[in-house]
C-alpha atoms as a PDB file:
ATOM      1  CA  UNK A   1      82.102 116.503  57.267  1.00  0.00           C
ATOM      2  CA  UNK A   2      83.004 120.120  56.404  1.00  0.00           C
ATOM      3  CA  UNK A   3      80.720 121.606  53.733  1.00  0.00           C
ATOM      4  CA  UNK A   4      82.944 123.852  52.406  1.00  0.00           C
ATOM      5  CA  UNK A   5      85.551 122.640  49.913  1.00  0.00           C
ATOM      6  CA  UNK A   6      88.417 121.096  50.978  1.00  0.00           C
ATOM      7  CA  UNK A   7      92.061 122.596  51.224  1.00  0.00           C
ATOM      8  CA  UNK A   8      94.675 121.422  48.496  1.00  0.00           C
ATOM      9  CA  UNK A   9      97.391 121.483  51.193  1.00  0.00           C
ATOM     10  CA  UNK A  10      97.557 122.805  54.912  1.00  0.00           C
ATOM     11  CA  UNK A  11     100.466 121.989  57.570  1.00  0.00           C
ATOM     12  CA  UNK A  12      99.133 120.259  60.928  1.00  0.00           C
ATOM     13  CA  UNK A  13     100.993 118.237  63.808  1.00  0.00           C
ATOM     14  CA  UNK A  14      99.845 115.320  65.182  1.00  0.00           C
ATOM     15  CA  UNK A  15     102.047 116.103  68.444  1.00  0.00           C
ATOM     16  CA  UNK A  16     102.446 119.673  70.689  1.00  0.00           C
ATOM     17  CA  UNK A  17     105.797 119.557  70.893  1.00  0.00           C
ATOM     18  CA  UNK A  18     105.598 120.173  66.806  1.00  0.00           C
ATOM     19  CA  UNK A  19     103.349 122.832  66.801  1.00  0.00           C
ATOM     20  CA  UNK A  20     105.677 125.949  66.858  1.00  0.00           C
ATOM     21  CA  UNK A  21     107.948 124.131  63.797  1.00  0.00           C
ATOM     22  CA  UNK A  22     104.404 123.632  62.019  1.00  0.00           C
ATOM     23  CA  UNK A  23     103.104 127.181  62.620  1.00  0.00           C
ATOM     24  CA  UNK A  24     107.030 128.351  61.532  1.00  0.00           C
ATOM     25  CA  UNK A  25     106.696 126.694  58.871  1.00  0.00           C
ATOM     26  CA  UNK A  26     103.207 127.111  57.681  1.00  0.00           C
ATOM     27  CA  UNK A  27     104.171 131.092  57.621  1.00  0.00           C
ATOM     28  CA  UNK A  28     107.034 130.019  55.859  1.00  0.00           C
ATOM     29  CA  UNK A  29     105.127 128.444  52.775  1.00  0.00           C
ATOM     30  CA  UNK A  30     102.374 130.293  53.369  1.00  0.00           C
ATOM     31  CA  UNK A  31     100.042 127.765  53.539  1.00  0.00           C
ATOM     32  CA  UNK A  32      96.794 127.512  56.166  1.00  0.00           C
ATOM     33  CA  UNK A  33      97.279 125.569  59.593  1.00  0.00           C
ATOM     34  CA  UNK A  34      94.991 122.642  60.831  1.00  0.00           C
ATOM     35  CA  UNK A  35      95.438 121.631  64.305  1.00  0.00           C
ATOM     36  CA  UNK A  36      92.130 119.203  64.823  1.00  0.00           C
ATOM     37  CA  UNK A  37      90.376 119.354  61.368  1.00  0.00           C
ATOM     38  CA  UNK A  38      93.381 117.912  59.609  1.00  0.00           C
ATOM     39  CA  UNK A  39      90.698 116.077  57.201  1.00  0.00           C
ATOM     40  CA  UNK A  40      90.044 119.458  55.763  1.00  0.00           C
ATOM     41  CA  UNK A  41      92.508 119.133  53.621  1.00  0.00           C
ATOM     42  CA  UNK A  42      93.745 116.944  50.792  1.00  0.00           C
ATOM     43  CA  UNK A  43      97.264 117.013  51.247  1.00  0.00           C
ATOM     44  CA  UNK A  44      98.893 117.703  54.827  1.00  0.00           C
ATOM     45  CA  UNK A  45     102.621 118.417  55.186  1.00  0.00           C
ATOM     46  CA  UNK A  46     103.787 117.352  58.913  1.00  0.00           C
ATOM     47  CA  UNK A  47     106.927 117.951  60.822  1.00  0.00           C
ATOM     48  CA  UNK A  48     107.465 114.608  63.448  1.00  0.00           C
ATOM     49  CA  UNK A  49     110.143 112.892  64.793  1.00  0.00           C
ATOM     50  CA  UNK A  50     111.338 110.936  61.650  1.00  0.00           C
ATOM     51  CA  UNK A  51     111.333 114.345  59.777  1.00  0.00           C
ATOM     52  CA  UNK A  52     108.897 116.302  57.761  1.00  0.00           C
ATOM     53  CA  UNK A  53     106.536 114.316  55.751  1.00  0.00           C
ATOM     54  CA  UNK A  54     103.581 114.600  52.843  1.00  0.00           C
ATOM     55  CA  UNK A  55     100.523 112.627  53.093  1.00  0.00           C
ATOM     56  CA  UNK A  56      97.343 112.537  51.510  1.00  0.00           C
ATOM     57  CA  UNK A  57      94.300 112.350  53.218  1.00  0.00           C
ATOM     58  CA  UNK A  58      92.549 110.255  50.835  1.00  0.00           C
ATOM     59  CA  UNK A  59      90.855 107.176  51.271  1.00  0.00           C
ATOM     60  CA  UNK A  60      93.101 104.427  50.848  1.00  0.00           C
ATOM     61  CA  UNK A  61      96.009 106.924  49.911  1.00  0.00           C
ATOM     62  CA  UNK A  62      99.577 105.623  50.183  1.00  0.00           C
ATOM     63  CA  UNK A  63     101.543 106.627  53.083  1.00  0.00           C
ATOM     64  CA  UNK A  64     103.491 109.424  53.938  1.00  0.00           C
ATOM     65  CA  UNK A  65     106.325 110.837  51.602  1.00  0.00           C
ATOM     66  CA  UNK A  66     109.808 112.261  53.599  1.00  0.00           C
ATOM     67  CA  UNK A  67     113.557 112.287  52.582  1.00  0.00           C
ATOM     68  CA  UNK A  68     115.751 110.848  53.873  1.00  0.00           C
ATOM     69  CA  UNK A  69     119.393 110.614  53.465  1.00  0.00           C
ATOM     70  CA  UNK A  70     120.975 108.204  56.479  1.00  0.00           C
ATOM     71  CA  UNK A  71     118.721 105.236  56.126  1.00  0.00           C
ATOM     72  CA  UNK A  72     116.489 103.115  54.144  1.00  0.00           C
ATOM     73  CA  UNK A  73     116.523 102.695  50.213  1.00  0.00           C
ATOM     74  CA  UNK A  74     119.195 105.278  49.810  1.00  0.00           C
ATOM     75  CA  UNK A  75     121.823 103.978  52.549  1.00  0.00           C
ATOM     76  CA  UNK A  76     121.424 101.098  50.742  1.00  0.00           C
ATOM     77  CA  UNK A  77     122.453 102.431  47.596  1.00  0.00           C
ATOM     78  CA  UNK A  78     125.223 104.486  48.957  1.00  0.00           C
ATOM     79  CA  UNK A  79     126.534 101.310  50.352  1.00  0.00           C
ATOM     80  CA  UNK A  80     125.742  98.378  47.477  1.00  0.00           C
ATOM     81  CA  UNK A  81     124.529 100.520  44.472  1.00  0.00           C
ATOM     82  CA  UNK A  82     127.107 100.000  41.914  1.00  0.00           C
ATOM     83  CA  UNK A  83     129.479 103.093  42.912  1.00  0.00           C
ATOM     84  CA  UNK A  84     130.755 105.243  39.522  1.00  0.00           C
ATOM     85  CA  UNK A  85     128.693 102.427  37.641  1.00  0.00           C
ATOM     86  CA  UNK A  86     125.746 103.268  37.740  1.00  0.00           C
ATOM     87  CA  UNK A  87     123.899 104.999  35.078  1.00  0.00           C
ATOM     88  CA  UNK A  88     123.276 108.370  36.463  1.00  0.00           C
ATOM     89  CA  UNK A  89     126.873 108.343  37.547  1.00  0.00           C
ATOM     90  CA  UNK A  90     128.434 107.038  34.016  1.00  0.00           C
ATOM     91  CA  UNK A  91     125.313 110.220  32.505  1.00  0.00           C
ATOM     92  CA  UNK A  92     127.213 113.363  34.047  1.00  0.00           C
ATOM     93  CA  UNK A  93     130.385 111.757  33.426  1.00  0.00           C
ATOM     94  CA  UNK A  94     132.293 110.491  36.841  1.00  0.00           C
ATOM     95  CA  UNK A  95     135.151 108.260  35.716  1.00  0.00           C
ATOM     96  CA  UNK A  96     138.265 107.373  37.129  1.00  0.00           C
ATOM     97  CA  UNK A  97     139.177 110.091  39.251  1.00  0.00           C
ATOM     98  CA  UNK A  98     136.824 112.831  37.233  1.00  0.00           C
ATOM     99  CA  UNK A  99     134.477 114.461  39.573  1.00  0.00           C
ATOM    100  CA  UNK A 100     132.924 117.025  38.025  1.00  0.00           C
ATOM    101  CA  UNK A 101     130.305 119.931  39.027  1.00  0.00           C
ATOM    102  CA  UNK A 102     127.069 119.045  39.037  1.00  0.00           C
ATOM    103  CA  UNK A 103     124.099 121.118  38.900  1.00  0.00           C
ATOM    104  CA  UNK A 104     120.598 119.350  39.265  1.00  0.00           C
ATOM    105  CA  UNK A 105     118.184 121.564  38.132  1.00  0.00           C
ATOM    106  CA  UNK A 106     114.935 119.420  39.009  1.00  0.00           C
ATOM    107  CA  UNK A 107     116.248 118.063  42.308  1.00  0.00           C
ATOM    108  CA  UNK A 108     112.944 116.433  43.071  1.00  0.00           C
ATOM    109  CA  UNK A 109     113.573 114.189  46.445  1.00  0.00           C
ATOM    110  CA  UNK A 110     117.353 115.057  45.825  1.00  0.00           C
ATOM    111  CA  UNK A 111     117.815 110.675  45.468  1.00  0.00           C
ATOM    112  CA  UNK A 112     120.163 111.117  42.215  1.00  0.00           C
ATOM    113  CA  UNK A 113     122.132 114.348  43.450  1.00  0.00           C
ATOM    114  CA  UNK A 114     122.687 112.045  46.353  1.00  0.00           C
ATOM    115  CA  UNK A 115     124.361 109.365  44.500  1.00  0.00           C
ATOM    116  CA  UNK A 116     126.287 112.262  42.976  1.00  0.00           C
ATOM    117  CA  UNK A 117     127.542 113.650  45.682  1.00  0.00           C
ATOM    118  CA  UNK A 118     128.312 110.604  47.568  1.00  0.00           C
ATOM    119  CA  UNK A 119     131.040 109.586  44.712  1.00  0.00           C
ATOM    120  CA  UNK A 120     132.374 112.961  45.860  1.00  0.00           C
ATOM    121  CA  UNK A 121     131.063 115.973  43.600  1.00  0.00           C
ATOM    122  CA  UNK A 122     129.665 119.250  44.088  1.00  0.00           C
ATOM    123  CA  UNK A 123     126.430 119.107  43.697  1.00  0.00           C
ATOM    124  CA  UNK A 124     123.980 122.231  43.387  1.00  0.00           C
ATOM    125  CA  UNK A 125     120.445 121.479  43.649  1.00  0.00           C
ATOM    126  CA  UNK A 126     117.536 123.758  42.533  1.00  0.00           C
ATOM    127  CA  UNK A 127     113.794 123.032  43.386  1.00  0.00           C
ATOM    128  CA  UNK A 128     111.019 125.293  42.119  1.00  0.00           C
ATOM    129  CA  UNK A 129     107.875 123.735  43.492  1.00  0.00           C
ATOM    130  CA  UNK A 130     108.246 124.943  47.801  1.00  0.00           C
ATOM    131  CA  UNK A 131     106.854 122.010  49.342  1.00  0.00           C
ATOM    132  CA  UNK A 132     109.348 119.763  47.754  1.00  0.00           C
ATOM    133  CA  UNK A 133     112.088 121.514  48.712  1.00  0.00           C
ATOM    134  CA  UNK A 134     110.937 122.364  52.058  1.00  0.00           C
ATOM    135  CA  UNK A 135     110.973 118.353  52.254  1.00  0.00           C
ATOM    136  CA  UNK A 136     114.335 118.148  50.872  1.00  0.00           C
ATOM    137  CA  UNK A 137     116.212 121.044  53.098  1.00  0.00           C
ATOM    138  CA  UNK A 138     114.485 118.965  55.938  1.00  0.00           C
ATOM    139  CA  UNK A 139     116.050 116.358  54.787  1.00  0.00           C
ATOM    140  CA  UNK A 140     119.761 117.636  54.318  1.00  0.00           C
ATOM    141  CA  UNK A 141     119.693 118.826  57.948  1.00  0.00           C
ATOM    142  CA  UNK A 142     119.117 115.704  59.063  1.00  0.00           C
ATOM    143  CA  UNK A 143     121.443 114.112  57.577  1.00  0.00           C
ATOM    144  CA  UNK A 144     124.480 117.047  58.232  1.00  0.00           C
ATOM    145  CA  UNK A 145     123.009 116.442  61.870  1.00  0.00           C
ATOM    146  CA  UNK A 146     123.615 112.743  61.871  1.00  0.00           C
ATOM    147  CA  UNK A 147     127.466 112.880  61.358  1.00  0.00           C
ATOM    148  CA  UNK A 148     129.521 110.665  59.351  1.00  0.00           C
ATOM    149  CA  UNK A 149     129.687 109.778  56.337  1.00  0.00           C
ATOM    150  CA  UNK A 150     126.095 111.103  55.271  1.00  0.00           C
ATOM    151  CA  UNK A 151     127.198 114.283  56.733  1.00  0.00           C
ATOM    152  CA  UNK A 152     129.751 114.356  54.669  1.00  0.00           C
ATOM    153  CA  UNK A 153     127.604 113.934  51.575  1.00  0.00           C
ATOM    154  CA  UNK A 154     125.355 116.397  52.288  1.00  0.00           C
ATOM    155  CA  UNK A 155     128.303 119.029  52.985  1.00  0.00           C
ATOM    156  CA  UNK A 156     128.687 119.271  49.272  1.00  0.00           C
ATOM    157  CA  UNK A 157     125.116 119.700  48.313  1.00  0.00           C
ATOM    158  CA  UNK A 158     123.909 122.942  47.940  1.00  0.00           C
ATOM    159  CA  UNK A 159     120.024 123.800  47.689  1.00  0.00           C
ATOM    160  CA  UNK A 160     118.458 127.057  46.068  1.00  0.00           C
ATOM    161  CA  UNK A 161     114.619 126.894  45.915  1.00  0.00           C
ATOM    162  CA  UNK A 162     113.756 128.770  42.828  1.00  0.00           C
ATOM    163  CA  UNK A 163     112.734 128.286  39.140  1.00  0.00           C
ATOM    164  CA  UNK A 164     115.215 126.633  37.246  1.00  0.00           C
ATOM    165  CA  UNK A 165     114.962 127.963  33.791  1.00  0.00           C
ATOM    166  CA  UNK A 166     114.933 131.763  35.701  1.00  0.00           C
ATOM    167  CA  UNK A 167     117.878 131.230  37.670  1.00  0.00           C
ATOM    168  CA  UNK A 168     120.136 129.136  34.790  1.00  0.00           C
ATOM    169  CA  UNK A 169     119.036 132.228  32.785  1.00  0.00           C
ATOM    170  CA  UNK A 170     120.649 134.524  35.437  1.00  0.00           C
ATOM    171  CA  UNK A 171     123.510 132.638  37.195  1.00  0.00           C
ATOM    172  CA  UNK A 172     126.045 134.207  39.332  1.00  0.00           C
ATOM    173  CA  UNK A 173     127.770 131.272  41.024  1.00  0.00           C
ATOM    174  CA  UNK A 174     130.597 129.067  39.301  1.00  0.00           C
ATOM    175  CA  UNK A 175     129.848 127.685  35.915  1.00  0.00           C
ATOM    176  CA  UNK A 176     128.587 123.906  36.498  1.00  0.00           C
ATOM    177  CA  UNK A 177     130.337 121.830  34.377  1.00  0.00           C
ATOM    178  CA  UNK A 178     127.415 119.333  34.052  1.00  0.00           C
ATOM    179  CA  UNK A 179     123.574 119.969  34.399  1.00  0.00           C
ATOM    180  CA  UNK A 180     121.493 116.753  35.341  1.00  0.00           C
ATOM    181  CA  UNK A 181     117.776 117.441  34.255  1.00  0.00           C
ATOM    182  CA  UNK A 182     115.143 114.833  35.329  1.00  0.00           C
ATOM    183  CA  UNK A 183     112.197 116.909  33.787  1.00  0.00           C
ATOM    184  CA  UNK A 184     108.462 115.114  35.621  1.00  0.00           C
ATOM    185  CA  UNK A 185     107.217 112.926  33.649  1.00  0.00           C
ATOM    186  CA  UNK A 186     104.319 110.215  33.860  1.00  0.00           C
ATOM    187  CA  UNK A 187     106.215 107.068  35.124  1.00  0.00           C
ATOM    188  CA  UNK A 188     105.717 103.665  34.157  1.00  0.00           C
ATOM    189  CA  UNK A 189     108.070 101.984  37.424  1.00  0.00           C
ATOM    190  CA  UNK A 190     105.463  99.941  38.815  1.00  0.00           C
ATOM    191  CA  UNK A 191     106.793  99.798  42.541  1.00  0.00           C
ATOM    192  CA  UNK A 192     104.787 101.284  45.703  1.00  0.00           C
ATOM    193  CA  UNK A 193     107.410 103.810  46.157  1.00  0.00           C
ATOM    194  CA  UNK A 194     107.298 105.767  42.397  1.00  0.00           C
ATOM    195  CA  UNK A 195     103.567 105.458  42.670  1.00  0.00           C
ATOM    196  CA  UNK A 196     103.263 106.954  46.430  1.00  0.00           C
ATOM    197  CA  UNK A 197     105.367 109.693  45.497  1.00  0.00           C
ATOM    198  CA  UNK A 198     103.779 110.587  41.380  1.00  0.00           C
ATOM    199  CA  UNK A 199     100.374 110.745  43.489  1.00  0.00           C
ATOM    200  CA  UNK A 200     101.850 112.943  46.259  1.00  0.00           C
ATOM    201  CA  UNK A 201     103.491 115.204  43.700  1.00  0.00           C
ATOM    202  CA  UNK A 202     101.782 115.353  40.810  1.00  0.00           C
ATOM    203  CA  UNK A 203      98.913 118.258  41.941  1.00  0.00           C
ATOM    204  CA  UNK A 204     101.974 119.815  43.605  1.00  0.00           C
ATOM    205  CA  UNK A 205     103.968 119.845  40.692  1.00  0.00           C
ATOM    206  CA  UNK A 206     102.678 118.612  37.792  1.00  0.00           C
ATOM    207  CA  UNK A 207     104.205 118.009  34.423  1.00  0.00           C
ATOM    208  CA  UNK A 208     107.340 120.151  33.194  1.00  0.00           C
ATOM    209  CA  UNK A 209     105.529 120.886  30.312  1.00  0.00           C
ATOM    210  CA  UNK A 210     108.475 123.724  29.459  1.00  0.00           C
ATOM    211  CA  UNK A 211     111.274 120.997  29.548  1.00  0.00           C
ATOM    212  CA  UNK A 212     112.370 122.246  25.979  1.00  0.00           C
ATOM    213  CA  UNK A 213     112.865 125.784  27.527  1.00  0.00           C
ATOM    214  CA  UNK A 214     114.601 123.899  30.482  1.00  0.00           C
ATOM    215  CA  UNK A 215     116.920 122.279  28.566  1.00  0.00           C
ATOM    216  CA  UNK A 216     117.276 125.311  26.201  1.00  0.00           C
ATOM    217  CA  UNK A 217     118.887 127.183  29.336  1.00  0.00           C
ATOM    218  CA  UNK A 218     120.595 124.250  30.477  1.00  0.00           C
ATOM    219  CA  UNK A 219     122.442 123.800  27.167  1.00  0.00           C
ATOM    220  CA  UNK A 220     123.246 127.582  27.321  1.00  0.00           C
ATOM    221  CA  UNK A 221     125.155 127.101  31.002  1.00  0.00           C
ATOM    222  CA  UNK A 222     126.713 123.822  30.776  1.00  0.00           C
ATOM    223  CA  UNK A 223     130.595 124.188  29.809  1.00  0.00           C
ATOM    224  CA  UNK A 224     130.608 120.454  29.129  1.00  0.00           C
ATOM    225  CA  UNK A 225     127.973 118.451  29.255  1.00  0.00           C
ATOM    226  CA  UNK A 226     123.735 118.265  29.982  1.00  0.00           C
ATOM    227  CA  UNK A 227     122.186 115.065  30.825  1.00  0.00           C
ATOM    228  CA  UNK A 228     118.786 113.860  31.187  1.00  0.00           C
ATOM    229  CA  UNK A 229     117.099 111.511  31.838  1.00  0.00           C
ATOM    230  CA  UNK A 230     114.007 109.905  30.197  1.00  0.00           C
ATOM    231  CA  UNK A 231     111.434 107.200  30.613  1.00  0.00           C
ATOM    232  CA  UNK A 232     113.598 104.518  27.959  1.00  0.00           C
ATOM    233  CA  UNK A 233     110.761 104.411  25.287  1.00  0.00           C
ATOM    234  CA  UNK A 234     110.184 108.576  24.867  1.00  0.00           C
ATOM    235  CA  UNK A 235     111.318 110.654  22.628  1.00  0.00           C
ATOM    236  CA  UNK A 236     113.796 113.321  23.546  1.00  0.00           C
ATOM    237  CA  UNK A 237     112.885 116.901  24.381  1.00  0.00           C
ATOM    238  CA  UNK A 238     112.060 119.104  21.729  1.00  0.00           C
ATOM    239  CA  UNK A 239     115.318 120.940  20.521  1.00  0.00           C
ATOM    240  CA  UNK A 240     118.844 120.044  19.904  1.00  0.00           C
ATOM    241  CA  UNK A 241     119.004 116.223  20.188  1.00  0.00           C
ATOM    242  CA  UNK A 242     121.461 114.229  21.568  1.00  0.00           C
ATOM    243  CA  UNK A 243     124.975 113.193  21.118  1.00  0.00           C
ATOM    244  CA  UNK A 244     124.318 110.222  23.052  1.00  0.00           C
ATOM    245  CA  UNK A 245     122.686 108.214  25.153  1.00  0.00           C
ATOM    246  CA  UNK A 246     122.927 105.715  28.036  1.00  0.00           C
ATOM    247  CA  UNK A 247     119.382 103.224  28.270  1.00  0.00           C
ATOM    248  CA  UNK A 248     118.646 101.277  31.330  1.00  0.00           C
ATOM    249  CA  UNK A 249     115.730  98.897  31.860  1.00  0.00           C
ATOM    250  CA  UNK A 250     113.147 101.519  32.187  1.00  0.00           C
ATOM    251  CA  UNK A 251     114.801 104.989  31.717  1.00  0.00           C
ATOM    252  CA  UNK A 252     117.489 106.161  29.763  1.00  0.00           C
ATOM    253  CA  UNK A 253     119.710 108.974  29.838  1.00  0.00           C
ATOM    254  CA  UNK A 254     119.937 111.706  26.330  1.00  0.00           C
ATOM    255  CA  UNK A 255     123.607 113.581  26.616  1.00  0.00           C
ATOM    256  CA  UNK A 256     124.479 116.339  25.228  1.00  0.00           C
ATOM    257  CA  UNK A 257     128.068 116.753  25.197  1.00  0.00           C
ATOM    258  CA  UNK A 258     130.092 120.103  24.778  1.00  0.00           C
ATOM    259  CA  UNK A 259     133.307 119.227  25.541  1.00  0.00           C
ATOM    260  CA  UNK A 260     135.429 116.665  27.293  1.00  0.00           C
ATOM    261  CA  UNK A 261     135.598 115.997  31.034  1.00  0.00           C
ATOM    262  CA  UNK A 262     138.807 115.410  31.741  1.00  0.00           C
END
């Protein structure tokens, strides 16, 4: 046992073959490297063969966090999830044959820009906190590697890594038509995979504690609409509320509408 304090986060490989893409990237993020003392740390990012992942190195701690875009829970909902009705689609307002621009501005694990995309809009995807969107570039080249359909997806999804409120405040690049905000906040889902991932990201990230100035600049960019989305039970963000709002089992979404997709 080291006496010294632990790391918050280091990269490490568990494989040689990885080590050059670890070191890369360790540079990258500039964050410390741990080839044999990987326990030195509390979090450990890893590129492998399924992709880059997040773990913990706690006791008991869940296992590791990666995206990905051609299988599991998300091919799943690309294939069965209720198309242009599901809630997040119905929130930035695809209907019929309205696709419109889409920029998520908390892209997170990039799971609802996803859906987005895959009913076939442009989707622009910022991510502030590194690690996270280190995780979710890895995860876009995958899946514009794998071909297809998927690759197709991911063709019209765009990331910037950068602070949101900063770069809506400065844009340069086409006016989104909608901005999807999904501001952290302390989740009451119950399943494994919400749990894994708030305990993962949570020291990373930690709570967007300026969501009023985020959706302040959001409402300021937006030439028709801002969504976002909300455990069901709390109360909007602080500022101009709502025009309306779309409420699911355990989340809901607040709109704020500007002026009509058509």
């Amino acid at each position: 046992m080291s006496e010294h304090a632990p790391l918050s986060l280091a990269v490490t490989w568990s494989d040689p073959q990885w080590q050059a893409s670890a070191e890369a990237l360790a540079e990258r993020l500039q964050l410390p490297v741990l080839a044999e003392s990987a326990a030195d740390a509390a979090l450990l990012l890893e590129p492998a063969e399924g992709g880059l992942a997040l773990r913990s190195t706690e006791a008991g701690a869940p296992g590791a966090v990666r995206v990905d875009f051609v299988g599991g829970a998300l091919a799943h909902r690309r294939q069965f999830g209720g198309g242009a009705g599901q809630m997040v689609a119905r929130a930035v307002g695809i209907r019929g044959s309205v696709r419109p621009s889409v920029l998520d501005a908390t892209a997170g694990l990039g799971r609802d820009a996803f859906v987005i995309a895959a009913l076939g809009c442009e989707v622009t995807l910022l991510e502030r906190q590194p690690v996270i969107a280190a995780l979710l570039e890895d995860g876009l080249q995958r899946a514009r590697a794998a071909g297809g359909e998927v690759a197709e997806i991911a063709a019209r999804m765009q990331l910037l890594q950068c602070d949101a409120i900063a770069a809506m405040g400065d844009w340069s690049l086409p006016t989104p038509q909608v901005i999807h905000l999904d501001p952290m906040f302390p989740h009451r889902d119950k399943s494994a995979l919400v749990k894994k991932e708030m305990r993962l990201f949570r020291p990373l990230a930690g709570d967007d504690d300026d969501a009023p100035q985020l959706l302040a600049a959001a409402l300021q960019l937006a030439s028709h609409r801002v969504a976002v989305k909300r455990p069901r039970k709390a109360p909007a963000i602080a500022g101009q509320r709502p025009s309306a709002e779309l409420a699911g089992q355990s989340s809901r979404y607040d709109i704020y509408g500007k002026k009509k997709l058509d």
